[in-house]
N, C-alpha and C. Protein backbone atom coordinates (compact mmCIF):
# COMPACT_ATOMS: atom_id res chain seq x y z
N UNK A 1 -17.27 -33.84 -84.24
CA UNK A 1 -16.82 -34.06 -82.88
C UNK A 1 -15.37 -33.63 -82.70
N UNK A 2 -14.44 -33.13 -83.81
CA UNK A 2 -13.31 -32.55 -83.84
C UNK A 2 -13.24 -31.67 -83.00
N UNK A 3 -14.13 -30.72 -82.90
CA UNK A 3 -14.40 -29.56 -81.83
C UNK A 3 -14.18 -29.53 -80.65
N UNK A 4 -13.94 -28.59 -79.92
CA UNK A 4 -14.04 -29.00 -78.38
C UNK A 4 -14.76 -27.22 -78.09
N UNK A 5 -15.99 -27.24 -77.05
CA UNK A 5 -15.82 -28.62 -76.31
C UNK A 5 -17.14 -29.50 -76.68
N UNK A 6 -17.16 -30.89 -76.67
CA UNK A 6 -18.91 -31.63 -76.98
C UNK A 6 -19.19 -32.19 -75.86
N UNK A 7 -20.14 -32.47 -75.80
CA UNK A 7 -20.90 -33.31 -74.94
C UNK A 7 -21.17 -33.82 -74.80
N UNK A 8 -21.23 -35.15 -74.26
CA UNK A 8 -21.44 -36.85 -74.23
C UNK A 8 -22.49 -37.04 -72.78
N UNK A 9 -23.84 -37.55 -73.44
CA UNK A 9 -25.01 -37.50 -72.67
C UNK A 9 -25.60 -39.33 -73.16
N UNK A 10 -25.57 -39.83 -72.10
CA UNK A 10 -26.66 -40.93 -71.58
C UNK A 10 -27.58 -40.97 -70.81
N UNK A 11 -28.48 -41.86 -71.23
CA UNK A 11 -30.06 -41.81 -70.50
C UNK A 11 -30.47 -43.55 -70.68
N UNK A 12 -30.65 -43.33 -68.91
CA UNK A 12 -31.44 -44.47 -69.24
C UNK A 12 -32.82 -44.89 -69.04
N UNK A 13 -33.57 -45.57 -69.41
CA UNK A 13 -34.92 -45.47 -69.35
C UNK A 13 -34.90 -46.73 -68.92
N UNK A 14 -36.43 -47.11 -68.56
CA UNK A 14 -36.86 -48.33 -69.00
C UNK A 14 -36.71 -49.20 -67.03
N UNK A 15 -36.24 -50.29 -66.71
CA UNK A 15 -36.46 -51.22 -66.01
C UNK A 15 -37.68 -51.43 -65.12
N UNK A 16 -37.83 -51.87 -64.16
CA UNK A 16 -39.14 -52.34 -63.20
C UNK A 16 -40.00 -51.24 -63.02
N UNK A 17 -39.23 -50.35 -62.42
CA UNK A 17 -39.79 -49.08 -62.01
C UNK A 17 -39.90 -48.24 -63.28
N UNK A 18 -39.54 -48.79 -64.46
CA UNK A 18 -39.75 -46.95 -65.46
C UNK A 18 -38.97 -45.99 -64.95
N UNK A 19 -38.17 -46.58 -64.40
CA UNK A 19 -37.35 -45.17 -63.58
C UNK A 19 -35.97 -44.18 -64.93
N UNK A 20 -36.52 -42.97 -64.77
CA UNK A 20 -35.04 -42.14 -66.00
C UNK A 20 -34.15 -41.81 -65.33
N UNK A 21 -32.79 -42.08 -65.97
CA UNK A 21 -31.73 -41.03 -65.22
C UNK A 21 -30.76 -40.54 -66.30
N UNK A 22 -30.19 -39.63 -65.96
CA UNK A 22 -29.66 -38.98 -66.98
C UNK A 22 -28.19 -38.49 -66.64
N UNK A 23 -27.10 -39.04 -67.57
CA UNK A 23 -26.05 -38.18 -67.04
C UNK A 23 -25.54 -37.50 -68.58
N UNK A 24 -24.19 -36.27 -68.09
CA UNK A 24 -23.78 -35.86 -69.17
C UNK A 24 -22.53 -34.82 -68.45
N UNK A 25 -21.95 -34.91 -69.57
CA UNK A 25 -20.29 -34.62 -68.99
C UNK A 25 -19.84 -33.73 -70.63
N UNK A 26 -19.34 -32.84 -70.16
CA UNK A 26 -18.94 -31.90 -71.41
C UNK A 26 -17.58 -31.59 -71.59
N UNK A 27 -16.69 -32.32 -72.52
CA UNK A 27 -15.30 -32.91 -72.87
C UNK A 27 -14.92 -31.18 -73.30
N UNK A 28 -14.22 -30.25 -72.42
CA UNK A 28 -13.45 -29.05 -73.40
C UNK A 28 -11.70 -29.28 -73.13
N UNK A 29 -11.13 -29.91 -72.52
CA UNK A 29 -9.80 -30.04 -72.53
C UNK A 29 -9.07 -30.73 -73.32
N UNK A 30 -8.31 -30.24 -74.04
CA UNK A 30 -7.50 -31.52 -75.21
C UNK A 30 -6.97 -32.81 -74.68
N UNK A 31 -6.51 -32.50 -73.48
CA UNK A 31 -6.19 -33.78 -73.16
C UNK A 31 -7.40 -35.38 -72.63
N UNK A 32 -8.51 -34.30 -72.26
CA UNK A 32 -9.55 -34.77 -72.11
C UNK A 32 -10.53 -35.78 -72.82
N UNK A 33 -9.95 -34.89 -74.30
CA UNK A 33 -10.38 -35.48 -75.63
C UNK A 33 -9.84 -36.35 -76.16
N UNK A 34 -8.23 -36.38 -75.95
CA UNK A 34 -7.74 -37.58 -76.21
C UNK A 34 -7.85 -38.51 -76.16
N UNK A 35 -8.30 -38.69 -74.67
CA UNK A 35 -9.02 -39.62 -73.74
C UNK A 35 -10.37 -40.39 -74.37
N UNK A 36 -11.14 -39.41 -74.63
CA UNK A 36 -12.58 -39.81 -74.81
C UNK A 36 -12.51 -40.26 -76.63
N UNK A 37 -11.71 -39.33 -77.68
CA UNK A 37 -12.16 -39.90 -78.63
C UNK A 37 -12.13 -41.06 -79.45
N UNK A 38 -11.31 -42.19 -79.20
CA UNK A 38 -10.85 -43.34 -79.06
C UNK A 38 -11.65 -44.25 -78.27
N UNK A 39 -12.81 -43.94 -77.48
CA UNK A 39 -13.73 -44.04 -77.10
C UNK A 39 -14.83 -44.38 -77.55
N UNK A 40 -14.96 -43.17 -78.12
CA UNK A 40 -16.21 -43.01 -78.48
C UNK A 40 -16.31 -43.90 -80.28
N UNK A 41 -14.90 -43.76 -80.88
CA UNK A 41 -14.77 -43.86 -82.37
C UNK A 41 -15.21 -45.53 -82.39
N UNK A 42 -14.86 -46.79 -81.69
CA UNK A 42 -14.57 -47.68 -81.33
C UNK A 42 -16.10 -47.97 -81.51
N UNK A 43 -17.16 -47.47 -80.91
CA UNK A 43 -18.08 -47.60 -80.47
C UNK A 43 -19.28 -47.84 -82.01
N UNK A 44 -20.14 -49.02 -82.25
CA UNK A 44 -20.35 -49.10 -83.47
C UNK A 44 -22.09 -48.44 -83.60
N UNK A 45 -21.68 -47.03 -84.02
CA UNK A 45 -22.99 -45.94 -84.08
C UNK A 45 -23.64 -46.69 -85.21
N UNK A 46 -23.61 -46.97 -85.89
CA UNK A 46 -24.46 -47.49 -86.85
C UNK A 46 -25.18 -49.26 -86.56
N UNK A 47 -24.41 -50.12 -85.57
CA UNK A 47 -25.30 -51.04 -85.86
C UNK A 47 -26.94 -51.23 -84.94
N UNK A 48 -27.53 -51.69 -85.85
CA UNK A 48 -29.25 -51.83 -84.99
C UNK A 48 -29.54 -52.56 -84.26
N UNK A 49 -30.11 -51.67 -83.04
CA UNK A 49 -30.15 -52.47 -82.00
C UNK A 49 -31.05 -53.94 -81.47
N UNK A 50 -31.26 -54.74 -80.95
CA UNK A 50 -32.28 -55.72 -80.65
C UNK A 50 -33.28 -55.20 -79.72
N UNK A 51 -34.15 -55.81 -79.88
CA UNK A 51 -35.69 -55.00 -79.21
C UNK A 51 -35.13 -55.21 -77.47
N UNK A 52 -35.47 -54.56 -76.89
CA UNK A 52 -35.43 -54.24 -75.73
C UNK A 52 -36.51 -55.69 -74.59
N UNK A 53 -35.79 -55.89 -73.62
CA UNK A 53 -36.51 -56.79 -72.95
C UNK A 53 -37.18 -56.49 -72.23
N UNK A 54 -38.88 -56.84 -71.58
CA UNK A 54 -39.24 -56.33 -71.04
C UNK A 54 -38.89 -55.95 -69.49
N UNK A 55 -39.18 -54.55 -68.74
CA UNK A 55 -38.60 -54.24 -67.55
C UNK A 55 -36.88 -54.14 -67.99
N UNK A 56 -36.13 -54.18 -68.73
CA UNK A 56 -35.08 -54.21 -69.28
C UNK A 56 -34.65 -52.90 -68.77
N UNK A 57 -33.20 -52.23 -69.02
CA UNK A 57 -33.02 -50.92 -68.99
C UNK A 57 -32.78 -50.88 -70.43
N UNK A 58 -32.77 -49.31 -70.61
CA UNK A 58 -32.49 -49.19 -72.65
C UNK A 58 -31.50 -47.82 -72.13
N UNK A 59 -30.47 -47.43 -73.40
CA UNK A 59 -29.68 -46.33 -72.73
C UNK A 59 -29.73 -45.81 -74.04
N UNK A 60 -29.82 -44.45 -74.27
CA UNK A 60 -29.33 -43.61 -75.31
C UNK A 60 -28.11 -43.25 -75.09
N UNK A 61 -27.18 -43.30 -76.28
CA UNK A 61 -26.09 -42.49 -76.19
C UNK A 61 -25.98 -41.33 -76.98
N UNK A 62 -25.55 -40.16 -76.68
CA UNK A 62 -25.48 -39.37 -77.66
C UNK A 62 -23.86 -38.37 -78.13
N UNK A 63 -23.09 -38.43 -78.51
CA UNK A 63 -22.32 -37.19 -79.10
C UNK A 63 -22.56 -37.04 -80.21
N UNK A 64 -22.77 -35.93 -80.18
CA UNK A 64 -22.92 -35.19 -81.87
C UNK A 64 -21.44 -35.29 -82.55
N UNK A 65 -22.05 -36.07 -84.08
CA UNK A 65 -23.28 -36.29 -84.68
C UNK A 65 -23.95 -37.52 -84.60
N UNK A 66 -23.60 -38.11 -83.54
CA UNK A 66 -23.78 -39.87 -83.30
C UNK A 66 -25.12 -39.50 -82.38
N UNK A 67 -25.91 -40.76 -82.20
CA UNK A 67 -27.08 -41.15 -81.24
C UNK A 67 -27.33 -42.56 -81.53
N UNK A 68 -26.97 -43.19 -79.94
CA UNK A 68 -27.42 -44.72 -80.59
C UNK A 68 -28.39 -45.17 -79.69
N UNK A 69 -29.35 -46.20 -79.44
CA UNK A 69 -30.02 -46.69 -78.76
C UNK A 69 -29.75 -48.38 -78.10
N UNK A 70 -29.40 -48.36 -77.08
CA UNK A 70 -28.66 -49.85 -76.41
C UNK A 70 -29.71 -50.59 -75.93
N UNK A 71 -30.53 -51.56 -76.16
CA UNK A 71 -30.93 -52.15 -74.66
C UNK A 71 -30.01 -52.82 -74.52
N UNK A 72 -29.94 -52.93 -72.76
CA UNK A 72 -29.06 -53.55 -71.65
C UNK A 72 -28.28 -54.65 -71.84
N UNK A 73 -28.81 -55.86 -72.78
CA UNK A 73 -28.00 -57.02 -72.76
C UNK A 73 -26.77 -56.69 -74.11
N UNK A 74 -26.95 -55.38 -74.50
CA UNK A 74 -26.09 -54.97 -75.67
C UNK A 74 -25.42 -54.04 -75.28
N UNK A 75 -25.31 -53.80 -74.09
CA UNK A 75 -24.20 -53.28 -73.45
C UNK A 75 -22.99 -53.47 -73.14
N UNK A 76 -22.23 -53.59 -74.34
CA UNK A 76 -20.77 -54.74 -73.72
C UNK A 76 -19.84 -53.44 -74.75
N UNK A 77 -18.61 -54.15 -74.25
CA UNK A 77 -17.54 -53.21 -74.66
C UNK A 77 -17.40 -52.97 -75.94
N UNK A 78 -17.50 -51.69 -76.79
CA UNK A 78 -16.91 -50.55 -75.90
C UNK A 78 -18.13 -49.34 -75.31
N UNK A 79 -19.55 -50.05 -75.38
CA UNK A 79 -20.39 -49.22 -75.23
C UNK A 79 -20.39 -49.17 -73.84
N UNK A 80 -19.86 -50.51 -72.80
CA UNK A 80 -20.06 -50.38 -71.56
C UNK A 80 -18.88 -49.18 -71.24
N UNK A 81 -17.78 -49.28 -71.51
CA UNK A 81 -16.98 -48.60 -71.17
C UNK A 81 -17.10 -47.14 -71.19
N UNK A 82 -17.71 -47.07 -72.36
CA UNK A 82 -18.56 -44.98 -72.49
C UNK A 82 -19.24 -44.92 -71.32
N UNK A 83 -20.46 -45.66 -71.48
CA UNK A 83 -21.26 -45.25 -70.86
C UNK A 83 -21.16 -45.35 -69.21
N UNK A 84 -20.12 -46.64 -68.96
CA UNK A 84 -19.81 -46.52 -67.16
C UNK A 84 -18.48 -44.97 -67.18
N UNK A 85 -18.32 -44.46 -67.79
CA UNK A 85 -16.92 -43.54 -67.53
C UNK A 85 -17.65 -41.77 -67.47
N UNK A 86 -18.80 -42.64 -68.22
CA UNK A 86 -19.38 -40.95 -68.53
C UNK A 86 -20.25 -41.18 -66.65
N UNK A 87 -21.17 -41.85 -66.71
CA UNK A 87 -22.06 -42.29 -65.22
C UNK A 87 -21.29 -41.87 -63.88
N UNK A 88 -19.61 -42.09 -64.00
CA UNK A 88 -18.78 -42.55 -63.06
C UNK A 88 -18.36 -40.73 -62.75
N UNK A 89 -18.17 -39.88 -63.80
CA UNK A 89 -17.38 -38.87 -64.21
C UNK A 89 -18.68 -37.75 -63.74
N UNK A 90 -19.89 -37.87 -64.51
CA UNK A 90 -20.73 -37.33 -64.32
C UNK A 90 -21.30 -37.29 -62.67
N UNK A 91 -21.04 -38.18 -61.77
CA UNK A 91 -21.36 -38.62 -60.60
C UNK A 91 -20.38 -38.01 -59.86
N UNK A 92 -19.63 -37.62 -60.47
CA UNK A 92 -18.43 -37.14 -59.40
C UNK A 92 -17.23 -37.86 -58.73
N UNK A 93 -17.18 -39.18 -59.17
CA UNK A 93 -16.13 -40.35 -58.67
C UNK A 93 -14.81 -40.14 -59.63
């Protein structure tokens, strides 16, 4: 992830409706990166997640070489913070 530029992609699946959405935002500015990799490092790619609740939302995160899998009530900082900045960024706000 030293590289620039990568790409930081979430998805979420899952709640009432089964409904997907997908965002993704592609980091090439150094200063950009500054930003994000302190971010992302924080963020604990390795621990396993708890089963998903039903109608729940579930979110993938992905930068290479990381991919993690969230359900919703394991969404707390610093995964909320990725994933609302990437949603927010990707959306155009």
């Amino acid at each position: 992830m030293d590289e620039l530029p990568f790409v930081i992609s979430v998805v979420r699946s899952g709640g009432f409706a089964g409904l997907r959405r997908e965002w993704t935002i592609e980091v090439s500015a150094p200063d950009d990166a500054e930003h994000w990799r302190p971010i992302i490092d924080a963020c604990p790619w390795d621990r396993e997640p708890g089963p998903p609740r039903p109608d729940g939302f579930v979110y993938v995160v992905r930068v290479d070489p990381h991919c993690a899998t969230i359900p919703e009530p394991e969404l707390d900082e610093p995964w909320r913070q990725l994933v609302d900045e990437v949603r927010s960024r990707a959306d155009g706000a």
